[in-house]
Protein backbone atom coordinates (compact mmCIF):
# COMPACT_ATOMS: atom_id res chain seq x y z
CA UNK A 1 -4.03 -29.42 156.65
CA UNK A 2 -6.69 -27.70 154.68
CA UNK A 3 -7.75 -24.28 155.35
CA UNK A 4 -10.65 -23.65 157.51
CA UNK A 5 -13.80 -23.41 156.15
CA UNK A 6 -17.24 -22.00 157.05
CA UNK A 7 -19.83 -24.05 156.40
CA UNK A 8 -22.27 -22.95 153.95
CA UNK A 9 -25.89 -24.37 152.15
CA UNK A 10 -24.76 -25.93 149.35
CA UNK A 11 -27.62 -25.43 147.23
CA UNK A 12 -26.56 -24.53 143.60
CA UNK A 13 -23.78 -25.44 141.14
CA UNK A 14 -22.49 -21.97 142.18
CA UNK A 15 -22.19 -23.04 146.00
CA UNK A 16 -20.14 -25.76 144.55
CA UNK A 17 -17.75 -23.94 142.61
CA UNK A 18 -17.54 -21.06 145.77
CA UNK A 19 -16.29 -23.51 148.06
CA UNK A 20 -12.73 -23.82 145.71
CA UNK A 21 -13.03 -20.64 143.98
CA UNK A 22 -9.50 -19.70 144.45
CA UNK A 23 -8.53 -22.55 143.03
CA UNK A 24 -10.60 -22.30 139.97
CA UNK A 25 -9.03 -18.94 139.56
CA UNK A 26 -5.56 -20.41 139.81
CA UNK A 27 -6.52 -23.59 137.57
CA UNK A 28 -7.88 -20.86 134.65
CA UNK A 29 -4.19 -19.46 134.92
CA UNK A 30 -2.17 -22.37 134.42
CA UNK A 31 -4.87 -23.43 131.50
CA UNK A 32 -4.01 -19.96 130.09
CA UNK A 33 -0.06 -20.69 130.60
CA UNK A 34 -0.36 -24.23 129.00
CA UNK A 35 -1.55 -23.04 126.00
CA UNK A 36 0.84 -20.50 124.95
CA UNK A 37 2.63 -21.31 121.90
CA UNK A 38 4.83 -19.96 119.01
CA UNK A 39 2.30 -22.20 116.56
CA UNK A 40 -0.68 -18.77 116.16
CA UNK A 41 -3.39 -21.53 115.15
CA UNK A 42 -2.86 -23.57 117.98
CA UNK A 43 -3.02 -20.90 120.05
CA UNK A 44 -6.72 -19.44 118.44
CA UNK A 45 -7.98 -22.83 118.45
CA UNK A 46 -7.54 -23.58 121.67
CA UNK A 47 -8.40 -20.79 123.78
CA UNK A 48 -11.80 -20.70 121.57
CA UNK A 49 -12.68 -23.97 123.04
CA UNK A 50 -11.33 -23.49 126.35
CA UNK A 51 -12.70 -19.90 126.50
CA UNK A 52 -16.40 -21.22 125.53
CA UNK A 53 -16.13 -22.56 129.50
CA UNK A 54 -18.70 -25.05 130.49
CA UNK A 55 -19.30 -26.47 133.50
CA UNK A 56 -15.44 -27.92 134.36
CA UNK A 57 -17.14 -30.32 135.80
CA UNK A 58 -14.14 -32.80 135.87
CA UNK A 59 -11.12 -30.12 136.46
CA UNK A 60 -13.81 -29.32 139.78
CA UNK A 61 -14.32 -32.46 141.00
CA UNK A 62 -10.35 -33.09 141.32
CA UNK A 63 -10.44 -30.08 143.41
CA UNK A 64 -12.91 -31.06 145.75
CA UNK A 65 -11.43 -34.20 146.38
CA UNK A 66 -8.36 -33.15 147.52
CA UNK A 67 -10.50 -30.38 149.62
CA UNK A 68 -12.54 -33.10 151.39
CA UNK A 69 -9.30 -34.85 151.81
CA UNK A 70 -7.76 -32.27 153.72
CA UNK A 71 -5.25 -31.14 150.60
CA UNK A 72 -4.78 -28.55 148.83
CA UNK A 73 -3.63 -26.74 146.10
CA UNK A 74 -2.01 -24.49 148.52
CA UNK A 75 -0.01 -27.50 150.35
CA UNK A 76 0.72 -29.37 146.89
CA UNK A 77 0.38 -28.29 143.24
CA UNK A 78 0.42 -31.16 141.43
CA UNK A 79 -3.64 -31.14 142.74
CA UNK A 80 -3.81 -27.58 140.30
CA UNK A 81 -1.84 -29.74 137.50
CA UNK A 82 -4.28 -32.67 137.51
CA UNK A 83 -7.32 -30.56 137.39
CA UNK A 84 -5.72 -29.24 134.34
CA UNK A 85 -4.79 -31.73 132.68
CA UNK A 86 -8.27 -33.90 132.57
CA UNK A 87 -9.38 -30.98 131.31
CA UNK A 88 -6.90 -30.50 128.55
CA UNK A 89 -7.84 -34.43 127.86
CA UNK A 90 -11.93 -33.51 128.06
CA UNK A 91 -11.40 -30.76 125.63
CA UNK A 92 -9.24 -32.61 123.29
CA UNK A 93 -12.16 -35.15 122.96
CA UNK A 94 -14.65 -32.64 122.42
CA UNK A 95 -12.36 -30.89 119.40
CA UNK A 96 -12.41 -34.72 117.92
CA UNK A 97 -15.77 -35.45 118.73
CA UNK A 98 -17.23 -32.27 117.27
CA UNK A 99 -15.43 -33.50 114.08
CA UNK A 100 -16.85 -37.34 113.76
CA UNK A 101 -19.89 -35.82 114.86
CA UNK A 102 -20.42 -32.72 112.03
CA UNK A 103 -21.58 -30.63 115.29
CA UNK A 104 -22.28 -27.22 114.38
CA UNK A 105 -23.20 -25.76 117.68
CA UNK A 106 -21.67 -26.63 121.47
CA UNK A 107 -22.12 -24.33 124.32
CA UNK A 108 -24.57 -22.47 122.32
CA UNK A 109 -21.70 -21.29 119.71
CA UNK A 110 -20.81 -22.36 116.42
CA UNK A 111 -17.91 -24.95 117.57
CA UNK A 112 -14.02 -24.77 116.76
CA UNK A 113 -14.62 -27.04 113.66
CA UNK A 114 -17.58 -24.62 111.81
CA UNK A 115 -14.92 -21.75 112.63
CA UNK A 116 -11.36 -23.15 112.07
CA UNK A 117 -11.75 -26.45 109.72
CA UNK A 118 -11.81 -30.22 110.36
CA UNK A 119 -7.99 -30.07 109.92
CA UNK A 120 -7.39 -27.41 112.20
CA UNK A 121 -9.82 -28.84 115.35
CA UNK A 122 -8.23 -32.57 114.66
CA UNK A 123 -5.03 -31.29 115.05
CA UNK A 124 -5.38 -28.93 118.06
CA UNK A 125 -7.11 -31.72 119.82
CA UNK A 126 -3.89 -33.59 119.32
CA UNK A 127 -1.81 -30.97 120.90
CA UNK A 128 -3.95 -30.38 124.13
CA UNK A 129 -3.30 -34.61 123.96
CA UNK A 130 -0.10 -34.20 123.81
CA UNK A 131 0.22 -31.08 126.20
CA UNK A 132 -1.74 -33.28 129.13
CA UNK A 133 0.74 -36.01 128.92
CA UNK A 134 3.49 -33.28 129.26
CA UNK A 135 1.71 -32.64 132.77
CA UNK A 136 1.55 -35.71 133.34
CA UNK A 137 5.33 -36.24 133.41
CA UNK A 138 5.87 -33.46 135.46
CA UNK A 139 3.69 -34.40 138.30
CA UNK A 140 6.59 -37.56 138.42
CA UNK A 141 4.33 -39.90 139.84
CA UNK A 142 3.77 -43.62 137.60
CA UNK A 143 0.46 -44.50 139.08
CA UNK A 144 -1.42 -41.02 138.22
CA UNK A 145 0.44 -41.39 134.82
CA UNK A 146 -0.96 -44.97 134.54
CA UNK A 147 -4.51 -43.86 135.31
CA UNK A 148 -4.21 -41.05 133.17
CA UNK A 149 -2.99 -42.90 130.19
CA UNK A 150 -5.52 -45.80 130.77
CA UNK A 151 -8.52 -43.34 130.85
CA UNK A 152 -7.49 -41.74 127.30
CA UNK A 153 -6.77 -45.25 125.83
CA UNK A 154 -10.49 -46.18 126.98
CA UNK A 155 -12.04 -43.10 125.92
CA UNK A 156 -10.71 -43.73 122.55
CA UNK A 157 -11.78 -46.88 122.38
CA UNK A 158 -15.74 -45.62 123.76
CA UNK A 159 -15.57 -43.24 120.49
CA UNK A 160 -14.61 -46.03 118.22
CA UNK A 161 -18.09 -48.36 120.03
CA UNK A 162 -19.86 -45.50 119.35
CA UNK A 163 -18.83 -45.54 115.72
CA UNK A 164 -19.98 -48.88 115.44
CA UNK A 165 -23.36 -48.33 117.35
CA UNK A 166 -24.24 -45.84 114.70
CA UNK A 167 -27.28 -45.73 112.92
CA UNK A 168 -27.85 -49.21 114.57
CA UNK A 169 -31.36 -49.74 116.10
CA UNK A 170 -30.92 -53.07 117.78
CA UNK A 171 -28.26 -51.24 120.09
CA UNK A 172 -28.78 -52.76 123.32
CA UNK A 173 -28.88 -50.65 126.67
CA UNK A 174 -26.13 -53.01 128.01
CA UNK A 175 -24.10 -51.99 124.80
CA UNK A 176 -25.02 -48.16 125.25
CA UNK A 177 -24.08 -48.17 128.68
CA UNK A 178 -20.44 -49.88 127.75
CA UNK A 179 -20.14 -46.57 125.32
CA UNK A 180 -21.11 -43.87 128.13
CA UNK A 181 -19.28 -45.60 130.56
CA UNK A 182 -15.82 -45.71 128.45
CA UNK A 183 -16.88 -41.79 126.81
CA UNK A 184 -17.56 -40.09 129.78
CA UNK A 185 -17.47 -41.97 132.88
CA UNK A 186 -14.08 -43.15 133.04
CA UNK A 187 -13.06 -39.39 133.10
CA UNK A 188 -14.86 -38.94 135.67
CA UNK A 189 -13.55 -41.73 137.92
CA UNK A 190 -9.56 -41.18 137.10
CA UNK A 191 -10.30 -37.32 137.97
CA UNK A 192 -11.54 -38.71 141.68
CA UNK A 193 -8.90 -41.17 141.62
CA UNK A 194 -6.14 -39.43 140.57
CA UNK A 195 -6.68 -36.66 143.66
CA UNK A 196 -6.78 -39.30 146.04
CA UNK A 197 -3.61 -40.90 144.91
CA UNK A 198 -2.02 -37.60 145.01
CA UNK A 199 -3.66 -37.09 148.64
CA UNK A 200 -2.00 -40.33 149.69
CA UNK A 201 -5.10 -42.01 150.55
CA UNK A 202 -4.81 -46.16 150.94
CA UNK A 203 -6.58 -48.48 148.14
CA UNK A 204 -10.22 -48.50 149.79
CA UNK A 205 -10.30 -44.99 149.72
CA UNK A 206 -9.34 -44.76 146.03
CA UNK A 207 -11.42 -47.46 145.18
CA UNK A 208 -14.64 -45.53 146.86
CA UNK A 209 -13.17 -42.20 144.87
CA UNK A 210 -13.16 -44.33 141.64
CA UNK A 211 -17.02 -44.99 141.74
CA UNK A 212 -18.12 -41.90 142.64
CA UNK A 213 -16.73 -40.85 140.08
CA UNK A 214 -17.50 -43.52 137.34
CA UNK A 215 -21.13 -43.46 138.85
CA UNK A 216 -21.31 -39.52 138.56
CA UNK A 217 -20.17 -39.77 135.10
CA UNK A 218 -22.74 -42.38 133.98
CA UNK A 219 -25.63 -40.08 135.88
CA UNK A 220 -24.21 -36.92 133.92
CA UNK A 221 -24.72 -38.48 130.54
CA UNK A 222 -27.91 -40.30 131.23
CA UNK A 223 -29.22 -36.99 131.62
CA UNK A 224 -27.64 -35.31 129.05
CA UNK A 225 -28.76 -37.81 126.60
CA UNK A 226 -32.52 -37.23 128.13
CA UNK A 227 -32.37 -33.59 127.92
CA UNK A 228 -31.26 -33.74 124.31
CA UNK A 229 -35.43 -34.78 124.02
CA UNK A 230 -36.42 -32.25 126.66
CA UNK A 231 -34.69 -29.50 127.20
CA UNK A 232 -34.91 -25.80 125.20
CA UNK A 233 -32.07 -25.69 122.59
CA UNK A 234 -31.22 -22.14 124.31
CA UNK A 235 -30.48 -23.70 127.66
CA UNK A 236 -29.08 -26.58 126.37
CA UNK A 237 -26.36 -24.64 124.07
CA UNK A 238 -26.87 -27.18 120.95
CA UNK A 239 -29.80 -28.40 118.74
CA UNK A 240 -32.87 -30.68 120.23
CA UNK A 241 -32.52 -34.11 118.31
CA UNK A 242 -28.83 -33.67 117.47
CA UNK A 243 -28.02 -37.30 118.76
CA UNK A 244 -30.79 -38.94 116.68
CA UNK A 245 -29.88 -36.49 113.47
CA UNK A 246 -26.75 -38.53 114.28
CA UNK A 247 -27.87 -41.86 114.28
CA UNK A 248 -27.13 -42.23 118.31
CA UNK A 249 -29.27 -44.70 119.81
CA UNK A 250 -29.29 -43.50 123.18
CA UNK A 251 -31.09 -44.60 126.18
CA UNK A 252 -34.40 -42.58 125.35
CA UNK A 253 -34.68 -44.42 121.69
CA UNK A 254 -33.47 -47.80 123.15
CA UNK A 255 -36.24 -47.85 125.91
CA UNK A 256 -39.14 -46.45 123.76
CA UNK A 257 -38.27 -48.83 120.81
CA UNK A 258 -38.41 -51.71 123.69
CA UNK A 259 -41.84 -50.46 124.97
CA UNK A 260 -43.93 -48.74 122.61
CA UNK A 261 -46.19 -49.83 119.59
CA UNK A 262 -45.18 -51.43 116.12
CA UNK A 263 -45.67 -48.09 114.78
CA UNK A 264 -43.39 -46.94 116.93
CA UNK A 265 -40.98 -48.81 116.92
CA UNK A 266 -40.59 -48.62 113.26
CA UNK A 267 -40.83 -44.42 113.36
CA UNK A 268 -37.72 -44.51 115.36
CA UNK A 269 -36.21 -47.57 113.67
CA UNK A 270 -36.30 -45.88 110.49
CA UNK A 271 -34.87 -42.61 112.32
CA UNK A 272 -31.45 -43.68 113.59
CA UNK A 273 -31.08 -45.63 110.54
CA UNK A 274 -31.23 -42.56 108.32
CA UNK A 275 -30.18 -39.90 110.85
CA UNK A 276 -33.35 -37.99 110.14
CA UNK A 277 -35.18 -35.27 112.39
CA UNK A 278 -37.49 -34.62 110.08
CA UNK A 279 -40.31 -36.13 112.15
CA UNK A 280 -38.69 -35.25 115.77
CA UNK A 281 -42.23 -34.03 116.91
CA UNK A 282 -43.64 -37.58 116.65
CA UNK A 283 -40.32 -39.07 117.90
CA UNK A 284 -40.20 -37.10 121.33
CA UNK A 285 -44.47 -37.82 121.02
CA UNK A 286 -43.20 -41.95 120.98
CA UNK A 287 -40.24 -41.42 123.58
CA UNK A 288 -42.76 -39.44 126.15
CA UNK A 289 -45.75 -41.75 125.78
CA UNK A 290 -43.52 -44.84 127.00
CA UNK A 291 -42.14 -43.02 129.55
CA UNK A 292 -38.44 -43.38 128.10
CA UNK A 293 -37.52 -39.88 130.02
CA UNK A 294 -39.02 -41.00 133.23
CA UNK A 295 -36.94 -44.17 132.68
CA UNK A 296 -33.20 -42.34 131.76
CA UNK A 297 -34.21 -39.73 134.74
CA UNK A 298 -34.53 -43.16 137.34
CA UNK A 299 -31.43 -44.37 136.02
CA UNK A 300 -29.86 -41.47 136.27
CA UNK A 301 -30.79 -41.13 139.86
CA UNK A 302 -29.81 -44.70 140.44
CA UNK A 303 -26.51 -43.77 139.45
CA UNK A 304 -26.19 -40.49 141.61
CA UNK A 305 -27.68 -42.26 144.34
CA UNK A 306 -24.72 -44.87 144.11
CA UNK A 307 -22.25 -41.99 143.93
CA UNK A 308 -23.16 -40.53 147.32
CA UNK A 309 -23.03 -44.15 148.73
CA UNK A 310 -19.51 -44.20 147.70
CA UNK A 311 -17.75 -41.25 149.39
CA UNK A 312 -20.42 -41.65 152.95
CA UNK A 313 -16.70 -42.78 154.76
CA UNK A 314 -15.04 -39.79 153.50
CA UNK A 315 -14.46 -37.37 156.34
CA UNK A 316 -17.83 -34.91 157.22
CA UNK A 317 -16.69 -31.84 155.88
CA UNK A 318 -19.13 -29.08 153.51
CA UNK A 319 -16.51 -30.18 150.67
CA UNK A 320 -17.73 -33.93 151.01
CA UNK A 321 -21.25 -32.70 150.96
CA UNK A 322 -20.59 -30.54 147.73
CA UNK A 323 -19.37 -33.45 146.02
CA UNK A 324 -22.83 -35.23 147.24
CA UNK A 325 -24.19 -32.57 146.03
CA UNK A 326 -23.01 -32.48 142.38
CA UNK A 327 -24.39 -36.02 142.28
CA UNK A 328 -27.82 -34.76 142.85
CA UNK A 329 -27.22 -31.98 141.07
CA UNK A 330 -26.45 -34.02 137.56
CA UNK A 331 -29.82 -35.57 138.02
CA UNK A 332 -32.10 -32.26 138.29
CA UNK A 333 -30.16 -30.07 136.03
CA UNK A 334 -32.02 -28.52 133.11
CA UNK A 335 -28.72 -28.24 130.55
């Protein structure tokens, strides 16, 4: 039975994280207590990353879950232990994706690979890998360590499309969605599942957890892919244009290349085939005449608007409503 709970306006991110703030507290503990090690640069590299925070998105979701499905941390612990490890596995990615990437700046600090090395952030990524899986075993349950292991095989296999998709132009949005879907989504959707597995919950219910979360994922990085043309490089915590410096044709490029002019279309053309930001100004110029924000944002909301579909059975409670909430919240954030 979950603990009582006052209703409160859910209104901000902060509201959000309020409602399982004990847990949070408890969840930065056993992070802390995972990563202690005799290995010194294991132990720097990881707390860097981990200690740069973010939103824990993922980790919080898990908890909210079991909170709108009456269990908690408090009546089962292996809740606390999932949370962790999907965010062991979310920070392993970004160690590796830094890497492929050449990303200087994350969270608005130089990341683990500008301070530590290539070598160093390749192989700590490994370890919080292989520290997850660790988890996994101890939470002694086949199906979470099924989901588990079938999310990291598919988010490997996202970074590997993404590879290819590089510095390609005639990227198609059905092919970007596949990548966003397998990099970030799928994360997303095990986290939800996972906590209704451990609840107990029958197949319909996981099945309505699993899109939530797969649809909040793909409405996260819609909008994270917009912003990276929109947003202030102080609130966003890396560099405007970074994905097309990259050769990333995301959703943005792939809709203004579909609808503006020749000349357009051959600016950005000629941009994600040589990575260059050099003429960014007439880039975001292209991508706001033809309305390729407006177009990510609907999709976006398309996507959050599905999410909130999904969990309408779950029980009322203010810890469904948060998780409605985050939905909407993915959509209007500004970083």
């Amino acid at each position: 039975m979950q603990p009582a709970t006052t209703p409160v306006p859910v209104r901000s991110l902060d509201d959000v994280r309020e409602l399982v703030a004990g847990e949070l507290t408890q969840l930065d503990q056993l992070i802390e207590s995972s990563l202690r090690t005799d290995v010194a640069l294991v132990s720097d590299v990881s707390r860097y990353i981990v200690a740069a925070g973010g939103k824990r998105l993922r980790p919080l979701i898990v908890l909210l879950v079991a909170r709108a499905l009456g269990h908690s941390t408090e009546s089962d612990s292996r809740q606390l232990q999932a949370a962790a490890i999907i965010e062991f596995i979310h920070t392993a990615t970004l160690l590796h994706d830094d890497v492929v990437d050449g990303s200087a700046l994350r969270r608005g600090r130089d990341t683990a690979n500008a301070v530590f090395g290539n070598q160093a952030s390749v192989l700590v990524g490994d370890f919080l890998y292989s520290r997850a899986f660790q988890m996994m075993v101890s939470i002694d349950d086949m199906r979470v360590m099924r989901i588990l292991a079938d999310a990291t095989n598919t988010i490997a296999a996202g970074e590997v499309m993404q590879l290819m998709n590089v510095h390609e132009p005639d990227t198609t949005e059905d092919a970007y969605r596949q990548v966003i879907y397998r990099k970030t989504a799928k994360l997303f959707e095990a986290g939800a599942e996972i906590a209704g597995l451990i609840a107990g919950r029958g197949e319909d219910t996981l099945a309505a957890l699993g899109q939530y979360g797969r649809e909040l994922g793909m409405a996260f990085q819609l909008i994270d892919d917009a912003l990276d043309y929109s947003a202030r490089t102080d609130e966003l915590g890396k560099n405007l244009g970074d994905d097309l410096a990259e050769g990333k044709p995301t959703l943005p490029l792939i809709h203004a290349m579909r609808e503006g002019s020749e000349a357009e279309r051959a600016l950005i053309r000629g941009a994600i085939e040589s990575g260059g930001i050099d003429r960014l100004p007439e880039i975001v110029a292209a991508i706001e005449s033809t309305g390729a924000l407006e177009y990510t944002r609907a999709r976006a909301q398309e996507a959050a608007d599905a999410a909130a579909v999904a969990i309408g059975n779950l029980p009322p409670s203010v810890h469904r409503d948060a998780l409605i909430a985050l939905a909407e919240f993915s959509v209007t954030r500004r970083f």
